[in-house]
PDB file of N, CA and C in Angstrom:
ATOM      1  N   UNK A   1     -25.093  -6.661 -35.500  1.00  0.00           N
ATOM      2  CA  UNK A   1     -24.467  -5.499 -34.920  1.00  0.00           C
ATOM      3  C   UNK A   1     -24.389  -5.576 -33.395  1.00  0.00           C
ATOM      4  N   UNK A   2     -25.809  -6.129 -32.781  1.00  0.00           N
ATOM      5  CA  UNK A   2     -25.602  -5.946 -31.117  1.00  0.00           C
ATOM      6  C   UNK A   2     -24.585  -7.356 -30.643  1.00  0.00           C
ATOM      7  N   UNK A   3     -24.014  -7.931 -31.644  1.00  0.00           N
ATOM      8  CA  UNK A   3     -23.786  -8.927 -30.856  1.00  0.00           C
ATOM      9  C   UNK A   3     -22.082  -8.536 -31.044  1.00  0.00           C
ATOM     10  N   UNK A   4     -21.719  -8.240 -32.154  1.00  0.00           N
ATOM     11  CA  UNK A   4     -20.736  -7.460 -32.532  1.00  0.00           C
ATOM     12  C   UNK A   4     -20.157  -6.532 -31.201  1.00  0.00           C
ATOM     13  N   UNK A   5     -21.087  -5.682 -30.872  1.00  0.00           N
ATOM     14  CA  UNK A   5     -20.636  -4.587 -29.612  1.00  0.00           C
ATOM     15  C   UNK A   5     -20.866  -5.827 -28.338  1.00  0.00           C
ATOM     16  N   UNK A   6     -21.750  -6.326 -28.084  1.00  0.00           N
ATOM     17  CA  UNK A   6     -21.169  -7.275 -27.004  1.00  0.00           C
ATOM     18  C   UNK A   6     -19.902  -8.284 -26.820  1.00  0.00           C
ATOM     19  N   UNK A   7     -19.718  -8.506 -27.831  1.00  0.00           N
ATOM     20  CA  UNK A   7     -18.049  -9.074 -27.989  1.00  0.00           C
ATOM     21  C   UNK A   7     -17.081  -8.242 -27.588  1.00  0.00           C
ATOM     22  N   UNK A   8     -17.176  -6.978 -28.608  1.00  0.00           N
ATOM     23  CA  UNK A   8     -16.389  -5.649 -28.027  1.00  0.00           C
ATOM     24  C   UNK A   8     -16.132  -5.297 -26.955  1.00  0.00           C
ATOM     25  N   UNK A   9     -17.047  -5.500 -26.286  1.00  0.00           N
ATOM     26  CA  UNK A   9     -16.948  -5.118 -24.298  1.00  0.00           C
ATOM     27  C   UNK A   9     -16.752  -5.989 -23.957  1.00  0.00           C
ATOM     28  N   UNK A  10     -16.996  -7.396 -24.607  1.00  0.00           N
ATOM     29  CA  UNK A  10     -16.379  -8.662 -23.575  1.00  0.00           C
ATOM     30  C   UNK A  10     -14.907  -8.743 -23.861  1.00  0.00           C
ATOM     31  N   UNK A  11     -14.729  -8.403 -25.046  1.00  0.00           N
ATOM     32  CA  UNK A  11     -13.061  -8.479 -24.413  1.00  0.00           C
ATOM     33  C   UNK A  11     -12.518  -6.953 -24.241  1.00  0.00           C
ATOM     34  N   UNK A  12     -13.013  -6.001 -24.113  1.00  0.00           N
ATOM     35  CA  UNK A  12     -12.309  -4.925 -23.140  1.00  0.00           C
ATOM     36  C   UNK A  12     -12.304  -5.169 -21.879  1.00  0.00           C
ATOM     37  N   UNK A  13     -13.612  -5.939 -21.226  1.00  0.00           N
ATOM     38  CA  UNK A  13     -13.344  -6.266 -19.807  1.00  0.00           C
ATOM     39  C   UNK A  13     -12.167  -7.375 -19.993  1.00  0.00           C
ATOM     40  N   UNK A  14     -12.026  -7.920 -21.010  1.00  0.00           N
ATOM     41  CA  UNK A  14     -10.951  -9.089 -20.348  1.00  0.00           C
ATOM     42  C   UNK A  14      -9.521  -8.257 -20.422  1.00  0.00           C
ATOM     43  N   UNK A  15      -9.388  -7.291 -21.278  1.00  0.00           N
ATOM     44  CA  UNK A  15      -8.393  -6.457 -20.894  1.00  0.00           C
ATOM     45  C   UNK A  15      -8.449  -5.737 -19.849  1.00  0.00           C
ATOM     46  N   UNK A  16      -9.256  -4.754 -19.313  1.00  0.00           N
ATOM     47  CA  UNK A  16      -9.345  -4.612 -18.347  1.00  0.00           C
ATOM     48  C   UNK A  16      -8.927  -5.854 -16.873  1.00  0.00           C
ATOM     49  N   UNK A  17      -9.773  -6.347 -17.154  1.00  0.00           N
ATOM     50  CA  UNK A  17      -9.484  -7.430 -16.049  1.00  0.00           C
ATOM     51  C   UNK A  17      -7.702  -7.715 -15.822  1.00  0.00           C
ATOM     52  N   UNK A  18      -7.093  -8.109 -17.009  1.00  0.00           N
ATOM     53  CA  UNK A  18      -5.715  -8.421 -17.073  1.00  0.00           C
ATOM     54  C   UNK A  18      -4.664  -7.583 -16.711  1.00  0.00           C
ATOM     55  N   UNK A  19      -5.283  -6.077 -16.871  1.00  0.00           N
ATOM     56  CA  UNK A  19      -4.969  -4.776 -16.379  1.00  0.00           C
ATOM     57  C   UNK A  19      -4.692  -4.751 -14.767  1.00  0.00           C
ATOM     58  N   UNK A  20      -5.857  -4.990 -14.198  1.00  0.00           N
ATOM     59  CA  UNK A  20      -5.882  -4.843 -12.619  1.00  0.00           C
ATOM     60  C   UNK A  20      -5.172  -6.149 -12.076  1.00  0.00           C
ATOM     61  N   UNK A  21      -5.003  -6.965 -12.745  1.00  0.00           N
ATOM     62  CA  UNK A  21      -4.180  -7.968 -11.853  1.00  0.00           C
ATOM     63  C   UNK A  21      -2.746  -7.911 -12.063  1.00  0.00           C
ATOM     64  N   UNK A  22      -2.608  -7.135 -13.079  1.00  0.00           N
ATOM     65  CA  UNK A  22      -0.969  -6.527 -13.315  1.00  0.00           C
ATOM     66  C   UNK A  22      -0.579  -5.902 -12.294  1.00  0.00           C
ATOM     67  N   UNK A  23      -1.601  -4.563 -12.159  1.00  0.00           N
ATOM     68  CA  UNK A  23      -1.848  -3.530 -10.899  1.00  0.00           C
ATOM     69  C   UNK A  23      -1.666  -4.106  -9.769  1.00  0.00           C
ATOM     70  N   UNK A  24      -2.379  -5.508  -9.254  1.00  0.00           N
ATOM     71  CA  UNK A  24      -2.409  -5.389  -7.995  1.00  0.00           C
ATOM     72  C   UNK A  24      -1.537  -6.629  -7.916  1.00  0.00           C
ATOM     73  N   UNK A  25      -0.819  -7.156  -8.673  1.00  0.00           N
ATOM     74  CA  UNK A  25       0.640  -8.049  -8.280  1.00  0.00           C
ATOM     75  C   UNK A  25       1.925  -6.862  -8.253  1.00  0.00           C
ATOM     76  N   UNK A  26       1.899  -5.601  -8.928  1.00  0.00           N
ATOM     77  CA  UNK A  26       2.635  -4.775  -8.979  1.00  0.00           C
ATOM     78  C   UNK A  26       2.926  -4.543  -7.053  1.00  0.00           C
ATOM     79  N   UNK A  27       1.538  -3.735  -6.677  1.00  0.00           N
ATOM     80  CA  UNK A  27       1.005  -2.876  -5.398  1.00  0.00           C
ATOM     81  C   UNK A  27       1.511  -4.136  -4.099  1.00  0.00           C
ATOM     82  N   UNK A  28       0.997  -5.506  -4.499  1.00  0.00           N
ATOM     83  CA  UNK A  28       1.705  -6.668  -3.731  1.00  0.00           C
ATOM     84  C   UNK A  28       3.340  -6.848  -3.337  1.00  0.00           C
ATOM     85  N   UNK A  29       3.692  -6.879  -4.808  1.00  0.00           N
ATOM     86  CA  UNK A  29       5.104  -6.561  -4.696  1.00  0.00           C
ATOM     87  C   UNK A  29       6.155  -5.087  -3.801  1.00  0.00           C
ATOM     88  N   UNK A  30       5.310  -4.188  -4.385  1.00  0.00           N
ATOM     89  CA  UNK A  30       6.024  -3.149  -3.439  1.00  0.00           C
ATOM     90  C   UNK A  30       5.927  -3.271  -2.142  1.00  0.00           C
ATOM     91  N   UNK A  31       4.841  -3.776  -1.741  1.00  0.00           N
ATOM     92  CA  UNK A  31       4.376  -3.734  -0.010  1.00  0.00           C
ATOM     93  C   UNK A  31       5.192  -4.551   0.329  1.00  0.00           C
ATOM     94  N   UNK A  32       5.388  -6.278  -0.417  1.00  0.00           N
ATOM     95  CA  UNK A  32       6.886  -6.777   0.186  1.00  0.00           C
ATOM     96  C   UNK A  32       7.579  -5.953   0.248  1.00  0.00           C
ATOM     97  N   UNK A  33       8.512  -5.781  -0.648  1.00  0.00           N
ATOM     98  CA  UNK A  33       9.559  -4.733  -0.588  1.00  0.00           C
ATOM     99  C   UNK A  33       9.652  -3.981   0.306  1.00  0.00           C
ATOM    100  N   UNK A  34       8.671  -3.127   0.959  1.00  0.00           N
ATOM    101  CA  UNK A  34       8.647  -2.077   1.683  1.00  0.00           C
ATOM    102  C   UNK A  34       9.004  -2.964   3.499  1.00  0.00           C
ATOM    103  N   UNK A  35       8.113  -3.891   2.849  1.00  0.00           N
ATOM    104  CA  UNK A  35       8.239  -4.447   4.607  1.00  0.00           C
ATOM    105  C   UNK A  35       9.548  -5.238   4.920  1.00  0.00           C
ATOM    106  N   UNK A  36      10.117  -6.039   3.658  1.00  0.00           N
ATOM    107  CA  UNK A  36      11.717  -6.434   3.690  1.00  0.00           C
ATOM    108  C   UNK A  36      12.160  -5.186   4.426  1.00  0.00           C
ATOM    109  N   UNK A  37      12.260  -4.569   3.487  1.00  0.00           N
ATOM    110  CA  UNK A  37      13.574  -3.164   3.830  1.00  0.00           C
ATOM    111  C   UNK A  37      13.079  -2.514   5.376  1.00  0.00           C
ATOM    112  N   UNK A  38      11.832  -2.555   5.425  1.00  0.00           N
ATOM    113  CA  UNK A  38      12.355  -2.088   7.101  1.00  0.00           C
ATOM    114  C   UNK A  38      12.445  -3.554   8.131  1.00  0.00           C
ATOM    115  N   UNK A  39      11.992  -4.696   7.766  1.00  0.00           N
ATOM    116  CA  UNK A  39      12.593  -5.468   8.757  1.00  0.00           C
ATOM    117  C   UNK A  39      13.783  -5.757   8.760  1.00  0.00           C
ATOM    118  N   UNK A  40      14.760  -5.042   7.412  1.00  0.00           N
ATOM    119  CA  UNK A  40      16.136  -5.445   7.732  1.00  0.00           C
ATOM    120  C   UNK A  40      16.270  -4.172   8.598  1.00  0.00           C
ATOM    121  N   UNK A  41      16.263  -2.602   8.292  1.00  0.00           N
ATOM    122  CA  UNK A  41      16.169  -1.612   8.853  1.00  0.00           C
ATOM    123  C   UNK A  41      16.372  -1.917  10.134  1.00  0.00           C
ATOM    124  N   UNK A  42      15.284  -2.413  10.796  1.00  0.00           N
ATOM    125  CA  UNK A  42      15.068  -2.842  12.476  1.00  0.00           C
ATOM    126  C   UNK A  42      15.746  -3.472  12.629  1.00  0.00           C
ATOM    127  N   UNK A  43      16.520  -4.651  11.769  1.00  0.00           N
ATOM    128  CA  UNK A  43      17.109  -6.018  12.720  1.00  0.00           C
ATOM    129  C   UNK A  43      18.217  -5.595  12.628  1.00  0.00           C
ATOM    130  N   UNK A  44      19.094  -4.048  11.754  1.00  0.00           N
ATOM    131  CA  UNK A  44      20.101  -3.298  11.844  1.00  0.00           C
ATOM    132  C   UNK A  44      19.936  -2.519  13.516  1.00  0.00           C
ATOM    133  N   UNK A  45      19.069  -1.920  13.494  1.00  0.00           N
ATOM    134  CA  UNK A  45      19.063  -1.083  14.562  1.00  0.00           C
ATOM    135  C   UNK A  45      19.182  -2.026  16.201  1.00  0.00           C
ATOM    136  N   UNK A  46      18.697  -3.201  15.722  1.00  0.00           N
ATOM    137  CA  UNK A  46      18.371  -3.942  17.196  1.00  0.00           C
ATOM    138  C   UNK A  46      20.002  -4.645  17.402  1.00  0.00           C
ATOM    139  N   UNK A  47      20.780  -5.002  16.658  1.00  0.00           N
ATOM    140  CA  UNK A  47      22.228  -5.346  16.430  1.00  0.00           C
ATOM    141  C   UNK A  47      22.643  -3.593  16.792  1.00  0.00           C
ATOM    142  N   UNK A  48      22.445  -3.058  16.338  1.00  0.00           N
ATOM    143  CA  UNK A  48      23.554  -1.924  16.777  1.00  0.00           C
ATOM    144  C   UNK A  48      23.450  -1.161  17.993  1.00  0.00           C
ATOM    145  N   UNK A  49      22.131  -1.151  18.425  1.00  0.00           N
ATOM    146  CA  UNK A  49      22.140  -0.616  19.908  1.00  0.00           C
ATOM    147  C   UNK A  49      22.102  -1.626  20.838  1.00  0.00           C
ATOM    148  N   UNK A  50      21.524  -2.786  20.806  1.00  0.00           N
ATOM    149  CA  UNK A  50      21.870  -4.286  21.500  1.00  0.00           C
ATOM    150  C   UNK A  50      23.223  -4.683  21.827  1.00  0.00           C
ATOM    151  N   UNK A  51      24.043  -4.660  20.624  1.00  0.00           N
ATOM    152  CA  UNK A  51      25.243  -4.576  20.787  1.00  0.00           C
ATOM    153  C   UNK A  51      25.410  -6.217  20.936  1.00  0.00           C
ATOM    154  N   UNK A  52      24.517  -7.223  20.161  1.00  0.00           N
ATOM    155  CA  UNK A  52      24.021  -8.888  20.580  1.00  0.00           C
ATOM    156  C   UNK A  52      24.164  -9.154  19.447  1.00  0.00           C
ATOM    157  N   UNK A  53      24.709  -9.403  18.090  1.00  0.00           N
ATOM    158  CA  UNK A  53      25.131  -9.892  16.982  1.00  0.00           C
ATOM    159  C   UNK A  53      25.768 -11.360  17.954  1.00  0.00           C
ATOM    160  N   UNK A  54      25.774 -11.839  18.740  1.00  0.00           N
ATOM    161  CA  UNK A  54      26.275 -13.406  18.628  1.00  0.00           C
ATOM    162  C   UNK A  54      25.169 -13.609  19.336  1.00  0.00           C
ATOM    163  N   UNK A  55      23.612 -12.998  19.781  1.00  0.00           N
ATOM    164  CA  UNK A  55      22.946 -14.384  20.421  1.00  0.00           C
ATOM    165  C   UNK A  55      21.659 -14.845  18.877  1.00  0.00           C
ATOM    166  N   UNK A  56      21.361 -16.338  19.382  1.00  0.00           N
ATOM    167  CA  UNK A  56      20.873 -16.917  18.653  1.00  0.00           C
ATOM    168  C   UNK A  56      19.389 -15.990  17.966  1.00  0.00           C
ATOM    169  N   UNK A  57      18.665 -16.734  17.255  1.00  0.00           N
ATOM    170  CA  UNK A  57      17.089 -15.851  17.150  1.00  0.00           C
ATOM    171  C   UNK A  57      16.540 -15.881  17.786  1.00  0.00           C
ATOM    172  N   UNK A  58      16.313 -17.303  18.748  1.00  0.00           N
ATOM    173  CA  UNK A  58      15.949 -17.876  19.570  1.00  0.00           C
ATOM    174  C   UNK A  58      15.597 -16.756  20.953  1.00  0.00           C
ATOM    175  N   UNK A  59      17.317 -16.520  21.660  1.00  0.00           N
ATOM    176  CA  UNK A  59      17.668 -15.741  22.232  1.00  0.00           C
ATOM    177  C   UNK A  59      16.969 -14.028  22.059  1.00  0.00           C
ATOM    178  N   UNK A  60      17.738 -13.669  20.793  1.00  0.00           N
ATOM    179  CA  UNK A  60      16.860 -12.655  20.721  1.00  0.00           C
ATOM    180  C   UNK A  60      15.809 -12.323  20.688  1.00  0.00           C
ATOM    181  N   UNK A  61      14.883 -12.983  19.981  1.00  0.00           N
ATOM    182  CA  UNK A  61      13.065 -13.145  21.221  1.00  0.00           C
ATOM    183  C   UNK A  61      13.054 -12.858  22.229  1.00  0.00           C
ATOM    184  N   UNK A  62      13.630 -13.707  22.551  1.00  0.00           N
ATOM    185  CA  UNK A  62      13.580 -13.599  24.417  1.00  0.00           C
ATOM    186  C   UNK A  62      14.244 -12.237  24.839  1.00  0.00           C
ATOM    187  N   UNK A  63      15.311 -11.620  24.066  1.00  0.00           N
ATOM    188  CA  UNK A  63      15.258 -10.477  24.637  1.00  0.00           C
ATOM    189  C   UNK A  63      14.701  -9.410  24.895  1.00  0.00           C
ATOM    190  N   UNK A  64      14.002  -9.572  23.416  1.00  0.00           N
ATOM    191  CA  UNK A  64      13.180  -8.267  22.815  1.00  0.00           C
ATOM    192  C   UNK A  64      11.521  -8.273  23.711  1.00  0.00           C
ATOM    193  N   UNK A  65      11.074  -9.977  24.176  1.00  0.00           N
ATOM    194  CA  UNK A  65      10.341 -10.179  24.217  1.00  0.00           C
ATOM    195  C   UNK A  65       9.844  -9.228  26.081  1.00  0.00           C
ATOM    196  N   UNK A  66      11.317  -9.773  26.398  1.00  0.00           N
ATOM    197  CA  UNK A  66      11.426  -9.328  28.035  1.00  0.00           C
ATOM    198  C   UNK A  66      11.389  -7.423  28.048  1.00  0.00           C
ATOM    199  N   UNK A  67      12.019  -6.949  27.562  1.00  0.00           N
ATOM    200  CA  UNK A  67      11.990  -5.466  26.574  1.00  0.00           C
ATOM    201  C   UNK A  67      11.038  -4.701  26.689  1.00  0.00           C
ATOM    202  N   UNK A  68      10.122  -5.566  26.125  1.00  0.00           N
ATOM    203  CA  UNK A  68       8.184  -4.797  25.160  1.00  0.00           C
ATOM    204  C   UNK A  68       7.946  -5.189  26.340  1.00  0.00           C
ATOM    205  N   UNK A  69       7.789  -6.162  27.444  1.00  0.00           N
ATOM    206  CA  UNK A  69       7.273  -6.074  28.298  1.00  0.00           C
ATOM    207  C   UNK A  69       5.987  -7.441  28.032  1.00  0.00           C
ATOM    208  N   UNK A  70       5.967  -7.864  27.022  1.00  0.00           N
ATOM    209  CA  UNK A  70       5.279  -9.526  26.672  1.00  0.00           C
ATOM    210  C   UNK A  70       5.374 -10.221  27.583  1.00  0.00           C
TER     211      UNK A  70
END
């Protein structure tokens, strides 16, 4: 019998376990997501008030960099 219920909980933790790594590749994924969408967000806003859609990336560093004050 006790060995019976220790099996039992050994594989609820392994469900469990399989549970939270669902969870936290889910929570991973959104936080990309979240941070894509505003670095496109920003690199919209820095093109539209910049008004610099032709300088390189390169370039734009250097603009942004001179800017912030870096």
């Amino acid at each position: 019998m006790p060995n019976e219920e220790l099996q039992k909980m050994k594989d609820r933790i392994k469900v469990l376990e399989q549970k939270k790594r669902v969870l936290e590749l889910k929570v991973s994924n959104e936080a990309r997501k979240e941070r894509t969408r505003r670095l496109i967000q920003k690199g919209a806003l820095l093109e539209k008030y910049l008004e610099e859609e032709s300088l390189s990336l390169k370039d734009t560093e250097k603009l942004t960099k001179s800017i912030s004050g870096f």
